[in-house]
PDB file of N, CA and C in Angstrom:
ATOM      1  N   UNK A   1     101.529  61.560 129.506  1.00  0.00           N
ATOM      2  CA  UNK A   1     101.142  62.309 128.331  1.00  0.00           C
ATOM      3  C   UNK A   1     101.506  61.520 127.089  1.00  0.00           C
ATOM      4  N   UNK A   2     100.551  61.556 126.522  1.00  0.00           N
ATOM      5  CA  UNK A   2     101.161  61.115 125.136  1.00  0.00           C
ATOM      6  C   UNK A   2     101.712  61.521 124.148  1.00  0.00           C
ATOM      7  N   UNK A   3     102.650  61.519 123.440  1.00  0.00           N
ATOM      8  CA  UNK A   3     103.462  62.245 122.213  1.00  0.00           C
ATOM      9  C   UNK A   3     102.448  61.982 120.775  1.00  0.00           C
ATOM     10  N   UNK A   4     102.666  63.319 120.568  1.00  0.00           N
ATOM     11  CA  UNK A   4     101.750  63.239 119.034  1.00  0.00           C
ATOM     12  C   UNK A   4     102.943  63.749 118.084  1.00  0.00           C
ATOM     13  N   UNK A   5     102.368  63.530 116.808  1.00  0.00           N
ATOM     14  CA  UNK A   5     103.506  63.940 115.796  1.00  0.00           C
ATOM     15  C   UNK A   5     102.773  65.474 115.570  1.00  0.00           C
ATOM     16  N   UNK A   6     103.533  66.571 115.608  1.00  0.00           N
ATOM     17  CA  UNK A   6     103.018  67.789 115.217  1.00  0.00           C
ATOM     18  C   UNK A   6     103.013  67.947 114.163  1.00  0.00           C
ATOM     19  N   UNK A   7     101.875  68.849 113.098  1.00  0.00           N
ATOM     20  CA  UNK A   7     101.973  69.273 112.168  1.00  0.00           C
ATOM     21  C   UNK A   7     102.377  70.138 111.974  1.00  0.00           C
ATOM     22  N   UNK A   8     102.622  70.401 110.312  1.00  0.00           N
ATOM     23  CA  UNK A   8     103.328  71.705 110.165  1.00  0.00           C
ATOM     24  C   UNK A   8     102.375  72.867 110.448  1.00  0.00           C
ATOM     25  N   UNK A   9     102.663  74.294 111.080  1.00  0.00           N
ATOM     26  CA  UNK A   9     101.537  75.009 111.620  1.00  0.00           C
ATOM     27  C   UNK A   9     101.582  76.214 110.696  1.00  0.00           C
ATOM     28  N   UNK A  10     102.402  76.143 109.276  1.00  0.00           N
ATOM     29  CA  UNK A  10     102.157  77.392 108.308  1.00  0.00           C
ATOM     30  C   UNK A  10     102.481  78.410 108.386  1.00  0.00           C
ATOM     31  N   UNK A  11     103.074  78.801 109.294  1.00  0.00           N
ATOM     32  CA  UNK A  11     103.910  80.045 109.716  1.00  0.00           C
ATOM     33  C   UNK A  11     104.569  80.488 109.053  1.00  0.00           C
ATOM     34  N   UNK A  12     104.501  81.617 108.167  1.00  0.00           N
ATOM     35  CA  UNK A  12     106.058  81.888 107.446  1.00  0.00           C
ATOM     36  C   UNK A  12     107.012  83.079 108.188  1.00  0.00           C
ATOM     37  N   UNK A  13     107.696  82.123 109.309  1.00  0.00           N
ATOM     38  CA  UNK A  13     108.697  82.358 109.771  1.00  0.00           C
ATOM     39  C   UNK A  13     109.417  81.347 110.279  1.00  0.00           C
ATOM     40  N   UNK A  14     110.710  81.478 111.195  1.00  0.00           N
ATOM     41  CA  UNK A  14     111.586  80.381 111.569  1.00  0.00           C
ATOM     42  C   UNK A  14     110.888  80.179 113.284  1.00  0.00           C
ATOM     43  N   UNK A  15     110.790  81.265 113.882  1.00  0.00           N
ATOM     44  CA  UNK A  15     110.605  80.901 115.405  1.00  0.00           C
ATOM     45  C   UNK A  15     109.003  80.670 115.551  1.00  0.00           C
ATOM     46  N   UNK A  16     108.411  79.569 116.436  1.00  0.00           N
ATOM     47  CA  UNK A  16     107.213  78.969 116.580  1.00  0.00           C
ATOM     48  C   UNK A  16     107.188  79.101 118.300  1.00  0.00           C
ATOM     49  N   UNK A  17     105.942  80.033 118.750  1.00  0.00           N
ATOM     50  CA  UNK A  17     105.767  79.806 120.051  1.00  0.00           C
ATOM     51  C   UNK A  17     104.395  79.081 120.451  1.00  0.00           C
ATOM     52  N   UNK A  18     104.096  78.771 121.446  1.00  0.00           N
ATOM     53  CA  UNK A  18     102.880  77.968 121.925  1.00  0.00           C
ATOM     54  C   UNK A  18     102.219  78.846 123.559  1.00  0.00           C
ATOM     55  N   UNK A  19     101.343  78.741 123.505  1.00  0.00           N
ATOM     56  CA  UNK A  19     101.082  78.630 125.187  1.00  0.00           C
ATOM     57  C   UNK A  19      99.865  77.981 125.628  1.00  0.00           C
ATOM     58  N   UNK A  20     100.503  77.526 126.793  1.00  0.00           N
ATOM     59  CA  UNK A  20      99.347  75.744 126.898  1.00  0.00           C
ATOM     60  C   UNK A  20      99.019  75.928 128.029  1.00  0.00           C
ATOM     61  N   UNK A  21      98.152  75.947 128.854  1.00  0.00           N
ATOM     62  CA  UNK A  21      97.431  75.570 129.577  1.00  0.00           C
ATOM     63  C   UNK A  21      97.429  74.487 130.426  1.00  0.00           C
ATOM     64  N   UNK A  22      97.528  74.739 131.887  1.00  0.00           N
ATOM     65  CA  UNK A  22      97.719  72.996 132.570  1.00  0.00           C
ATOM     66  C   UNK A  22      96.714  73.396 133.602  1.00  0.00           C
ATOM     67  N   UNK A  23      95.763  72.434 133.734  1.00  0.00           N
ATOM     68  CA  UNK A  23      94.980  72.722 134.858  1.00  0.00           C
ATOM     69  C   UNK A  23      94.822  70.932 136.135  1.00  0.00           C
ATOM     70  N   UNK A  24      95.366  71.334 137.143  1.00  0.00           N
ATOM     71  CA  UNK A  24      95.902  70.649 138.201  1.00  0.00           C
ATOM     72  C   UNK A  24      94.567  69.647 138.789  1.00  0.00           C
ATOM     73  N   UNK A  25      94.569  68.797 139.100  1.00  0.00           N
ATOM     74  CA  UNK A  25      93.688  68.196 139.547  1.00  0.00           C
ATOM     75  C   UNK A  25      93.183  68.476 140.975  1.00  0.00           C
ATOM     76  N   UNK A  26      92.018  67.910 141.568  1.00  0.00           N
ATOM     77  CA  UNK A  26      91.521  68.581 142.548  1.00  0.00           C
ATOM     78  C   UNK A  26      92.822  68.517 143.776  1.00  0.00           C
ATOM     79  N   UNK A  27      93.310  68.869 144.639  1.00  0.00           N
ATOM     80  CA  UNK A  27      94.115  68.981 145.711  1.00  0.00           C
ATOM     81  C   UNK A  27      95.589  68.697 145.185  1.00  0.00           C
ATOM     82  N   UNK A  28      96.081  68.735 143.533  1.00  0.00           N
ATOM     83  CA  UNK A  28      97.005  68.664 143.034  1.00  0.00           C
ATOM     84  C   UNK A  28      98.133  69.452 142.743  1.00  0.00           C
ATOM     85  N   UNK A  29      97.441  70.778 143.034  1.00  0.00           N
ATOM     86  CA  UNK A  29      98.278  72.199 142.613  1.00  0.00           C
ATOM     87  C   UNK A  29      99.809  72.155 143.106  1.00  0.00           C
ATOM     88  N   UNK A  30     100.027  71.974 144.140  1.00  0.00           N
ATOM     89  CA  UNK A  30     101.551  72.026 144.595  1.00  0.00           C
ATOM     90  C   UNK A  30     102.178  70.593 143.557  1.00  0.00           C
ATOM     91  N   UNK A  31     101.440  70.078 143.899  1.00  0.00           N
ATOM     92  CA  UNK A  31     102.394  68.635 142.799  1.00  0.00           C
ATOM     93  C   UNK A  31     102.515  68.692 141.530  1.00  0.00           C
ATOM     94  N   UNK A  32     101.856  69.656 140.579  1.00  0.00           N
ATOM     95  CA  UNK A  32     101.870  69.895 139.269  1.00  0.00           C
ATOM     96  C   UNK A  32     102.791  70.899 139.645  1.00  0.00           C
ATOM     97  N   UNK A  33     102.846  71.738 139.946  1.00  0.00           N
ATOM     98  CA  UNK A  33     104.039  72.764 140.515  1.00  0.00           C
ATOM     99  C   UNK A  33     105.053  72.207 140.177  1.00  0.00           C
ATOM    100  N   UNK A  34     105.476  71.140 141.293  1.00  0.00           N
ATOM    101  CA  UNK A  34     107.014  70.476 141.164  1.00  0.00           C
ATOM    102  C   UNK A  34     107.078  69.775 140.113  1.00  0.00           C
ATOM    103  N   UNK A  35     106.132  69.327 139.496  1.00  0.00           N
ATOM    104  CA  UNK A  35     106.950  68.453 138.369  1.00  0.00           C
ATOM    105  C   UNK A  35     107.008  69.148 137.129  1.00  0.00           C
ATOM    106  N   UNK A  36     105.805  70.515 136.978  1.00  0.00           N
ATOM    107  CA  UNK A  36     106.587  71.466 136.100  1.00  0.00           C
ATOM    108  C   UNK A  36     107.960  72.131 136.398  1.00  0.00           C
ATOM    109  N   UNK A  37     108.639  72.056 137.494  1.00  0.00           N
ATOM    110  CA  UNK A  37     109.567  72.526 137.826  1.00  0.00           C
ATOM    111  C   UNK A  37     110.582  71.729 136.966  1.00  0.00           C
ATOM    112  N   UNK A  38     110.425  70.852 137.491  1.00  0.00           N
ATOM    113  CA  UNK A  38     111.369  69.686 137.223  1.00  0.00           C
ATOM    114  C   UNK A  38     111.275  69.466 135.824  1.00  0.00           C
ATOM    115  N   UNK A  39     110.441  69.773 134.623  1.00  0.00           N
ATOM    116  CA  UNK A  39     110.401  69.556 133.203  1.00  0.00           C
ATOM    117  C   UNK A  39     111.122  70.727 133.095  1.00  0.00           C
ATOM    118  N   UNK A  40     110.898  72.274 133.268  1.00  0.00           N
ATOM    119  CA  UNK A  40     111.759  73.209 133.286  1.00  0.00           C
ATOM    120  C   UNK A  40     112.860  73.040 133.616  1.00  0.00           C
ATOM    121  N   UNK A  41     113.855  72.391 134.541  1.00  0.00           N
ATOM    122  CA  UNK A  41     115.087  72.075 134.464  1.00  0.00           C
ATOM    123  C   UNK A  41     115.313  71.108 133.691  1.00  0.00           C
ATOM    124  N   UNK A  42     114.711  70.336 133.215  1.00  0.00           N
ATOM    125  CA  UNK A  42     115.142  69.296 132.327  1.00  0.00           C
ATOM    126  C   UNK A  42     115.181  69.319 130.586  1.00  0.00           C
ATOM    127  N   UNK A  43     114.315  70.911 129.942  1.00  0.00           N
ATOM    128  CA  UNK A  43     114.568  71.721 129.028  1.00  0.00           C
ATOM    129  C   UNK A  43     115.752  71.581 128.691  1.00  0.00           C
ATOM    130  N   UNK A  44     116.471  71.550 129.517  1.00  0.00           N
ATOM    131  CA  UNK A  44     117.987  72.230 129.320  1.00  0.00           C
ATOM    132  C   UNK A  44     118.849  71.705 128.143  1.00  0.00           C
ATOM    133  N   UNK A  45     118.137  70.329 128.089  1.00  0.00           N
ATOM    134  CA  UNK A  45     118.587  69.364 127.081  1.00  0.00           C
ATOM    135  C   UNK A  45     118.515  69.261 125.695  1.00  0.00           C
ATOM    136  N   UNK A  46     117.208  70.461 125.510  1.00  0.00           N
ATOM    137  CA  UNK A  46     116.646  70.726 124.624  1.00  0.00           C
ATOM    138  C   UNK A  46     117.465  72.084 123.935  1.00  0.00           C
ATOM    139  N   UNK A  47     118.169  72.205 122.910  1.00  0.00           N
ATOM    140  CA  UNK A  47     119.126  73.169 122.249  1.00  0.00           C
ATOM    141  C   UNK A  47     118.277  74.250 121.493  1.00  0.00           C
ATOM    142  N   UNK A  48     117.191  73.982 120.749  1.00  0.00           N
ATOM    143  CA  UNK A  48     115.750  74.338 120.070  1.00  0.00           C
ATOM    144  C   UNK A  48     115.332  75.183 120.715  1.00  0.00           C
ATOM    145  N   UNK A  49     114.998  74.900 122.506  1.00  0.00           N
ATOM    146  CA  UNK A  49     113.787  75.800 123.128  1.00  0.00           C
ATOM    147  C   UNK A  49     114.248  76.767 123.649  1.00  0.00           C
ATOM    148  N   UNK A  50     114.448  78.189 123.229  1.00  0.00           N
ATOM    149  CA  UNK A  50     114.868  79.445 123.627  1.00  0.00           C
ATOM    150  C   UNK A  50     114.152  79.478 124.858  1.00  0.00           C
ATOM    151  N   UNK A  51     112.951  79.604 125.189  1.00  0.00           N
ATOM    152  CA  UNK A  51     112.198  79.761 126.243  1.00  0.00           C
ATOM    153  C   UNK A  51     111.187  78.824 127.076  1.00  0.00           C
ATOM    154  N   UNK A  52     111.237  78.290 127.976  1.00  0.00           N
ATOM    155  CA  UNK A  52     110.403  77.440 127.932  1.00  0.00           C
ATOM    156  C   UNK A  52     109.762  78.238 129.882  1.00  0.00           C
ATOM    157  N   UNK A  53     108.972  78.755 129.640  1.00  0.00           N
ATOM    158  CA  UNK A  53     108.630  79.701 131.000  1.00  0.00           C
ATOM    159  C   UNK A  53     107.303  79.035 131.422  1.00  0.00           C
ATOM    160  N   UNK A  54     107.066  78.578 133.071  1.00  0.00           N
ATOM    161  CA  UNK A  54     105.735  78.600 133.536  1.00  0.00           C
ATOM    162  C   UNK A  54     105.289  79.703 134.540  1.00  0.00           C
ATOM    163  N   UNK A  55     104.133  79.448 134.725  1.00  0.00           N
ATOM    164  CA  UNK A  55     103.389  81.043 135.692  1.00  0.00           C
ATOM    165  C   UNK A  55     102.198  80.174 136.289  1.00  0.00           C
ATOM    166  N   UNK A  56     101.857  80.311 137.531  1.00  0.00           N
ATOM    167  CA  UNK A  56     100.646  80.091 138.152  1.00  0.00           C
ATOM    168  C   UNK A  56      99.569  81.437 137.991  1.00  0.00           C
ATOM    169  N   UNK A  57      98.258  80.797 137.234  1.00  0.00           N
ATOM    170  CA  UNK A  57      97.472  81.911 137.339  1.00  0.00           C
ATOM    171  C   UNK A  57      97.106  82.815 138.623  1.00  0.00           C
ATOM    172  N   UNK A  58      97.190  84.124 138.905  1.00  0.00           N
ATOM    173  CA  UNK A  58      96.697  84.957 139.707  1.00  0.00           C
ATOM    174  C   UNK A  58      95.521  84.766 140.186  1.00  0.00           C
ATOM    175  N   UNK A  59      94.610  84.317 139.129  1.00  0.00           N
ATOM    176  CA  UNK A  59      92.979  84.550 139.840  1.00  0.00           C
ATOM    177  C   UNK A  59      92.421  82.939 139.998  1.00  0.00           C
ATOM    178  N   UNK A  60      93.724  81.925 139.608  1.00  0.00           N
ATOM    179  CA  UNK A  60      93.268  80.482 140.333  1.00  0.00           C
ATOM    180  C   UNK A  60      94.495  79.434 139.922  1.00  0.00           C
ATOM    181  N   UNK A  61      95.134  79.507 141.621  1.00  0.00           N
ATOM    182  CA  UNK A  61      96.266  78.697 142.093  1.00  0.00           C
ATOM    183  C   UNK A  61      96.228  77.416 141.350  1.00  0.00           C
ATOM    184  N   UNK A  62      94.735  76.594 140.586  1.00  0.00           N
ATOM    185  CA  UNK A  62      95.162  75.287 140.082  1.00  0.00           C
ATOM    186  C   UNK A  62      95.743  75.414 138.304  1.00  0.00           C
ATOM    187  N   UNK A  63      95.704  76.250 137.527  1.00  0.00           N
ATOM    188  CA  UNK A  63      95.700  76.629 136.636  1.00  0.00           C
ATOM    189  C   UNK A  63      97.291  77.153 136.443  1.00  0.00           C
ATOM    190  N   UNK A  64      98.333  76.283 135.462  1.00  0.00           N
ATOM    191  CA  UNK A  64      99.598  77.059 135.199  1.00  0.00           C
ATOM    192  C   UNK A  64      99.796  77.092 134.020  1.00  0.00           C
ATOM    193  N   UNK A  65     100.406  78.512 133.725  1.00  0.00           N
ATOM    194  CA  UNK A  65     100.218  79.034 132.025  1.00  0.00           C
ATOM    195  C   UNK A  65     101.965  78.653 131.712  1.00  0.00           C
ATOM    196  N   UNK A  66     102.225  78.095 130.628  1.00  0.00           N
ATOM    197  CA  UNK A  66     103.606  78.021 129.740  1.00  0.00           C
ATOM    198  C   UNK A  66     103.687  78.683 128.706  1.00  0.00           C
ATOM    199  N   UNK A  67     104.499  79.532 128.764  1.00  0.00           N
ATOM    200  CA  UNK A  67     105.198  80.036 127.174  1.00  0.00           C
ATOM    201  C   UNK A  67     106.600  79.100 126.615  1.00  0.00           C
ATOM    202  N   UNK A  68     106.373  78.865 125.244  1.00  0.00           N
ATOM    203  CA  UNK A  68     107.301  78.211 124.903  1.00  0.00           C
ATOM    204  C   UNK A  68     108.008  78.887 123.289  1.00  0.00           C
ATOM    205  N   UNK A  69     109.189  78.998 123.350  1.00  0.00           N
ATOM    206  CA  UNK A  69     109.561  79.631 121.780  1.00  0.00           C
ATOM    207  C   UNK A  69     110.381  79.167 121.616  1.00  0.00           C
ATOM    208  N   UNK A  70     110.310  78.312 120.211  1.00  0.00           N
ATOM    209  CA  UNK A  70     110.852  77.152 119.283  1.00  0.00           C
ATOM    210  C   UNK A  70     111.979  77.775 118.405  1.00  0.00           C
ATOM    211  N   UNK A  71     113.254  77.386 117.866  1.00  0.00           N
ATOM    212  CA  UNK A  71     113.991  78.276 116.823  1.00  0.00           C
ATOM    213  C   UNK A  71     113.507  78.050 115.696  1.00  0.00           C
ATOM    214  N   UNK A  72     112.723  76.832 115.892  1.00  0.00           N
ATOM    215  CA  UNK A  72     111.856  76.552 114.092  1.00  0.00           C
ATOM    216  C   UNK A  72     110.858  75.018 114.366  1.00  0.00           C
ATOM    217  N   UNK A  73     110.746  74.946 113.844  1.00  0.00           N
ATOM    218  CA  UNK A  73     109.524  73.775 113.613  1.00  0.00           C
ATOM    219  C   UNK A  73     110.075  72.575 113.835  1.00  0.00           C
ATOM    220  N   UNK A  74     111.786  72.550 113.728  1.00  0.00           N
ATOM    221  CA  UNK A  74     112.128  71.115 114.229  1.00  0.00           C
ATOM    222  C   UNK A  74     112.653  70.945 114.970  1.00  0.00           C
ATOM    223  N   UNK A  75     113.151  72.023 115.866  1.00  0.00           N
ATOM    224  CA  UNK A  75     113.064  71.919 117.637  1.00  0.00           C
ATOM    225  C   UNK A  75     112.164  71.332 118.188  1.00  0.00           C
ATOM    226  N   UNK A  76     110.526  72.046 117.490  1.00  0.00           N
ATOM    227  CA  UNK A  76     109.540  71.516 118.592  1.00  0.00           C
ATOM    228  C   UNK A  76     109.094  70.543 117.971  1.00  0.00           C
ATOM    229  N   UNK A  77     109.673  69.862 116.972  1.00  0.00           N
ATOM    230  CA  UNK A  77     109.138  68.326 116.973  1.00  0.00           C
ATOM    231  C   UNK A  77     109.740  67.631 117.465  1.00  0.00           C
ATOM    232  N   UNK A  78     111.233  67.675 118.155  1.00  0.00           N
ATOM    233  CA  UNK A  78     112.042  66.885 119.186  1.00  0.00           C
ATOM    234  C   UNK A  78     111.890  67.805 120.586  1.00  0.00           C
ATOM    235  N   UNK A  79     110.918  68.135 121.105  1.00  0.00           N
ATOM    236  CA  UNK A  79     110.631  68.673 122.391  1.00  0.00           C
ATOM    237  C   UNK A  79     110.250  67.372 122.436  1.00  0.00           C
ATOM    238  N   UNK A  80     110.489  67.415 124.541  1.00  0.00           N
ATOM    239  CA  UNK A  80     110.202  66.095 124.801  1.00  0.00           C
ATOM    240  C   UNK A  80     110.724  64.419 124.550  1.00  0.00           C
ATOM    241  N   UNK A  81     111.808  65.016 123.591  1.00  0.00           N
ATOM    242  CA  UNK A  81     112.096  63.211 122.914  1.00  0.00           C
ATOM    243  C   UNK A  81     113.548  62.793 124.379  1.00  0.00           C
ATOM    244  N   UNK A  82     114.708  64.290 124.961  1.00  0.00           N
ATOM    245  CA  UNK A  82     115.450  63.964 125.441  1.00  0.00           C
ATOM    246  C   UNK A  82     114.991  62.753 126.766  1.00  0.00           C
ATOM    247  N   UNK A  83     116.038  61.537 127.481  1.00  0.00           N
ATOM    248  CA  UNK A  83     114.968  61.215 128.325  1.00  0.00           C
ATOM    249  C   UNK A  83     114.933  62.141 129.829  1.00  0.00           C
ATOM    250  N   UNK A  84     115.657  63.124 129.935  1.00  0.00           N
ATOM    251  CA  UNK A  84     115.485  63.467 131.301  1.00  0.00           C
ATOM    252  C   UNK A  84     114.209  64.418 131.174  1.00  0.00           C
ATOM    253  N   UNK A  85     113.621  64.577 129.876  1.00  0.00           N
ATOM    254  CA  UNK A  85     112.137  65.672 129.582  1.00  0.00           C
ATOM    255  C   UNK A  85     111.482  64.223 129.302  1.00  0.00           C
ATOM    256  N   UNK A  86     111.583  63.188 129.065  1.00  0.00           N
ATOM    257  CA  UNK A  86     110.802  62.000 129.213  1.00  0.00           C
ATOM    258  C   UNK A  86     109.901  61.922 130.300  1.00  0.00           C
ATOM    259  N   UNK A  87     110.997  61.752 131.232  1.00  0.00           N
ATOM    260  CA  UNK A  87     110.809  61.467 132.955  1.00  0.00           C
ATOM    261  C   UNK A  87     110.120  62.317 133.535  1.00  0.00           C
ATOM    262  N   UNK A  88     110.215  63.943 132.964  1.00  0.00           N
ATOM    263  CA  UNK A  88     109.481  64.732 133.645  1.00  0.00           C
ATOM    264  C   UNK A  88     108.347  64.691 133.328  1.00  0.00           C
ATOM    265  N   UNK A  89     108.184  64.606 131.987  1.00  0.00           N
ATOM    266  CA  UNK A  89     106.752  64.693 131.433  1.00  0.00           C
ATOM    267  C   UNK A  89     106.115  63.615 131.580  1.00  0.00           C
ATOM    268  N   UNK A  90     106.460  62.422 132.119  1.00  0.00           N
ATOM    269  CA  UNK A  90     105.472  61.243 132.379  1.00  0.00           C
ATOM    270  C   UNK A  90     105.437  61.445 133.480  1.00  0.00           C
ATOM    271  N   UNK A  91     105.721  62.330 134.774  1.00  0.00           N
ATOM    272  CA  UNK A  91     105.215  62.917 135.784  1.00  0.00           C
ATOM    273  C   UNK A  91     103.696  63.538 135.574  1.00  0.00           C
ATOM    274  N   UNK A  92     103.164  64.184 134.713  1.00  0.00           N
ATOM    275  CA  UNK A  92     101.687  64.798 134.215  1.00  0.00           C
ATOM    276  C   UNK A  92     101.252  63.795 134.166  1.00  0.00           C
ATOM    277  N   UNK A  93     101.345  62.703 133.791  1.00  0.00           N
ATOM    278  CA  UNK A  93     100.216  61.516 133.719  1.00  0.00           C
ATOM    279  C   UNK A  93      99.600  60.803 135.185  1.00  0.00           C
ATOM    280  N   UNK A  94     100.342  60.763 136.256  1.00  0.00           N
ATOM    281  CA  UNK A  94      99.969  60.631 137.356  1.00  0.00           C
ATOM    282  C   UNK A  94      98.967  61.091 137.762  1.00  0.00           C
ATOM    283  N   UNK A  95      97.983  61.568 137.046  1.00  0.00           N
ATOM    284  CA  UNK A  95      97.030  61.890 137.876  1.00  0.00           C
ATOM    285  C   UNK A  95      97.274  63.686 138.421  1.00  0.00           C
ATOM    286  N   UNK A  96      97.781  64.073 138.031  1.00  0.00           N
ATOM    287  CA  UNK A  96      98.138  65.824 138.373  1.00  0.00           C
ATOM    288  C   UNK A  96      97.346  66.684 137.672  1.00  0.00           C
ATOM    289  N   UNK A  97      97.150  66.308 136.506  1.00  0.00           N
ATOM    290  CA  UNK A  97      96.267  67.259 136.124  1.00  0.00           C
ATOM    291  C   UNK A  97      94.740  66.859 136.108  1.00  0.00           C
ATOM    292  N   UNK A  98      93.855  67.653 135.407  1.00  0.00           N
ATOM    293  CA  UNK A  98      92.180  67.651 135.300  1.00  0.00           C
ATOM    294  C   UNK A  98      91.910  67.388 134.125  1.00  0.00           C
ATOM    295  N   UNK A  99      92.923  66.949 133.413  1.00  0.00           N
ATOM    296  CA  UNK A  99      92.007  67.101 131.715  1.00  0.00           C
ATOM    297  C   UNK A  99      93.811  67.237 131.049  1.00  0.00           C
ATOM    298  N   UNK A 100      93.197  67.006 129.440  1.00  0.00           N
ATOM    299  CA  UNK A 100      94.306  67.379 129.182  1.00  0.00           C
ATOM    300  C   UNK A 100      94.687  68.808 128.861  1.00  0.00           C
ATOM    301  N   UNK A 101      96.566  69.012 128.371  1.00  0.00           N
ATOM    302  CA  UNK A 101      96.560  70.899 128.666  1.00  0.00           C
ATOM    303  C   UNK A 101      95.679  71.076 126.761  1.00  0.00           C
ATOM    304  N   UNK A 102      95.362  72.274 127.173  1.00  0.00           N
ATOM    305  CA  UNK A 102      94.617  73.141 126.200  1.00  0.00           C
ATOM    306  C   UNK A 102      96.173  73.976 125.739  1.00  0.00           C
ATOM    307  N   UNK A 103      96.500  73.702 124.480  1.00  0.00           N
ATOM    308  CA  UNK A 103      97.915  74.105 123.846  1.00  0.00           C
ATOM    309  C   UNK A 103      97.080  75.327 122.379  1.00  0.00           C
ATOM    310  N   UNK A 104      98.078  76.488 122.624  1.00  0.00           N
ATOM    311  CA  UNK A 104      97.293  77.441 121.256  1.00  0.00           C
ATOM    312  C   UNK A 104      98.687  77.641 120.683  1.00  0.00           C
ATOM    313  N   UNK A 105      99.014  77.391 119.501  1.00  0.00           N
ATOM    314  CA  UNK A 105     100.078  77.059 118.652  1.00  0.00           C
ATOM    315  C   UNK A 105      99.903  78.852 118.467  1.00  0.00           C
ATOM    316  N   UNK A 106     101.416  79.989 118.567  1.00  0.00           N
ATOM    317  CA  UNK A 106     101.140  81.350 118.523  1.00  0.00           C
ATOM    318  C   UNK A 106     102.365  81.680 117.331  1.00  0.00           C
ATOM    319  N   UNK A 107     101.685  82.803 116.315  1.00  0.00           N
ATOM    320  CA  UNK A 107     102.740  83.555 115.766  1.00  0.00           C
ATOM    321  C   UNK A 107     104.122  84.279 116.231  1.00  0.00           C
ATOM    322  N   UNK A 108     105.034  84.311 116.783  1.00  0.00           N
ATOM    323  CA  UNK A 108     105.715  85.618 117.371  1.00  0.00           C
ATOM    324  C   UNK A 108     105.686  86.920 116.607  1.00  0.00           C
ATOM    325  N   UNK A 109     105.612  88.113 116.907  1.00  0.00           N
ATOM    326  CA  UNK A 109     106.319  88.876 115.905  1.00  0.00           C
ATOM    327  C   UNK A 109     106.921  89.731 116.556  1.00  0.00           C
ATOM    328  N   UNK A 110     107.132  90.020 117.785  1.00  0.00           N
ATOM    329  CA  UNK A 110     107.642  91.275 118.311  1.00  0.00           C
ATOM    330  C   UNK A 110     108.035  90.998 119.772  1.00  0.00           C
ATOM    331  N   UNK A 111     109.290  90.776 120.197  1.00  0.00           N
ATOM    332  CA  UNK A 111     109.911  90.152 121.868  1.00  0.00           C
ATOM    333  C   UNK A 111     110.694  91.255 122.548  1.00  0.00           C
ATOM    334  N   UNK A 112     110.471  91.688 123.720  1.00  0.00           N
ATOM    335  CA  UNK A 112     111.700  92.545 123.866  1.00  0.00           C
ATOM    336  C   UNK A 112     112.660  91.302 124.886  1.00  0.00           C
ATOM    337  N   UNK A 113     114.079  92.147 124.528  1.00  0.00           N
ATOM    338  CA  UNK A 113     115.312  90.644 124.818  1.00  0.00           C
ATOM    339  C   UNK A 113     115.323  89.901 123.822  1.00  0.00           C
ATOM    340  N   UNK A 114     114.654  89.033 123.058  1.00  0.00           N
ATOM    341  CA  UNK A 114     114.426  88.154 122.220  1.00  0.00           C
ATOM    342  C   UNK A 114     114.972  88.505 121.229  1.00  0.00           C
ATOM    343  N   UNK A 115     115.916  88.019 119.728  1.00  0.00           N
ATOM    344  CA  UNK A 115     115.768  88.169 118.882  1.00  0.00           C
ATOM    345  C   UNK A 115     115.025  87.297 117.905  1.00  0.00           C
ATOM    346  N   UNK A 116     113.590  87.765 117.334  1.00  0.00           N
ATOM    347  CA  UNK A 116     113.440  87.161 116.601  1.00  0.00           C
ATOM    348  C   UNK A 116     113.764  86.795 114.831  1.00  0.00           C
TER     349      UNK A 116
END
């Protein structure tokens, strides 16, 4: 994957969530599995990312949805920089996915558990 510099996304608030889209390449699904696994444990490094959750779609096993919630805009411009989220995330380039993920930059306004 390649790192882009994010822009600012105009929000007037502090917490920034996303949810992106990964769609697995043909006979890839279990292997995008594990190495989203493995970026999810490797979050950990990341102090910024309150949440960083994946889900396999219900109505098609190649397709996995991420929620992600930022404490502000400069968490998620050092997502990804630690190297053990390096390592994981240059796992996606192998050939695991179909395309690249489809990412929708989201407002929060209302979490239960969460404080926003």
């Amino acid at each position: 994957m390649v790192q882009q510099r994010r822009p600012h996304y105009g929000f007037d608030m502090s917490k920034i969530a996303l949810h992106a889209i990964l769609t697995a390449a043909e006979g890839k699904a279990a292997e995008l599995e594990a190495a989203v696994t493995t970026m999810v444990a490797a979050s950990e490094e990341e102090a910024g990312l309150e949440v960083y959750a994946a889900s396999v779609d219900s109505a098609n096993p190649n397709i996995i949805h991420f929620f992600e919630l930022y404490t502000d805009e400069a968490a998620l411009g050092v997502h990804g920089q630690g190297d053990a989220m390096k390592a994981a995330m240059g796992a996606l380039g192998g050939g695991l996915m179909a395309g690249a993920p489809v990412i929708t930059m989201l407002r929060p306004f209302a979490f239960k558990g969460l404080e926003l």
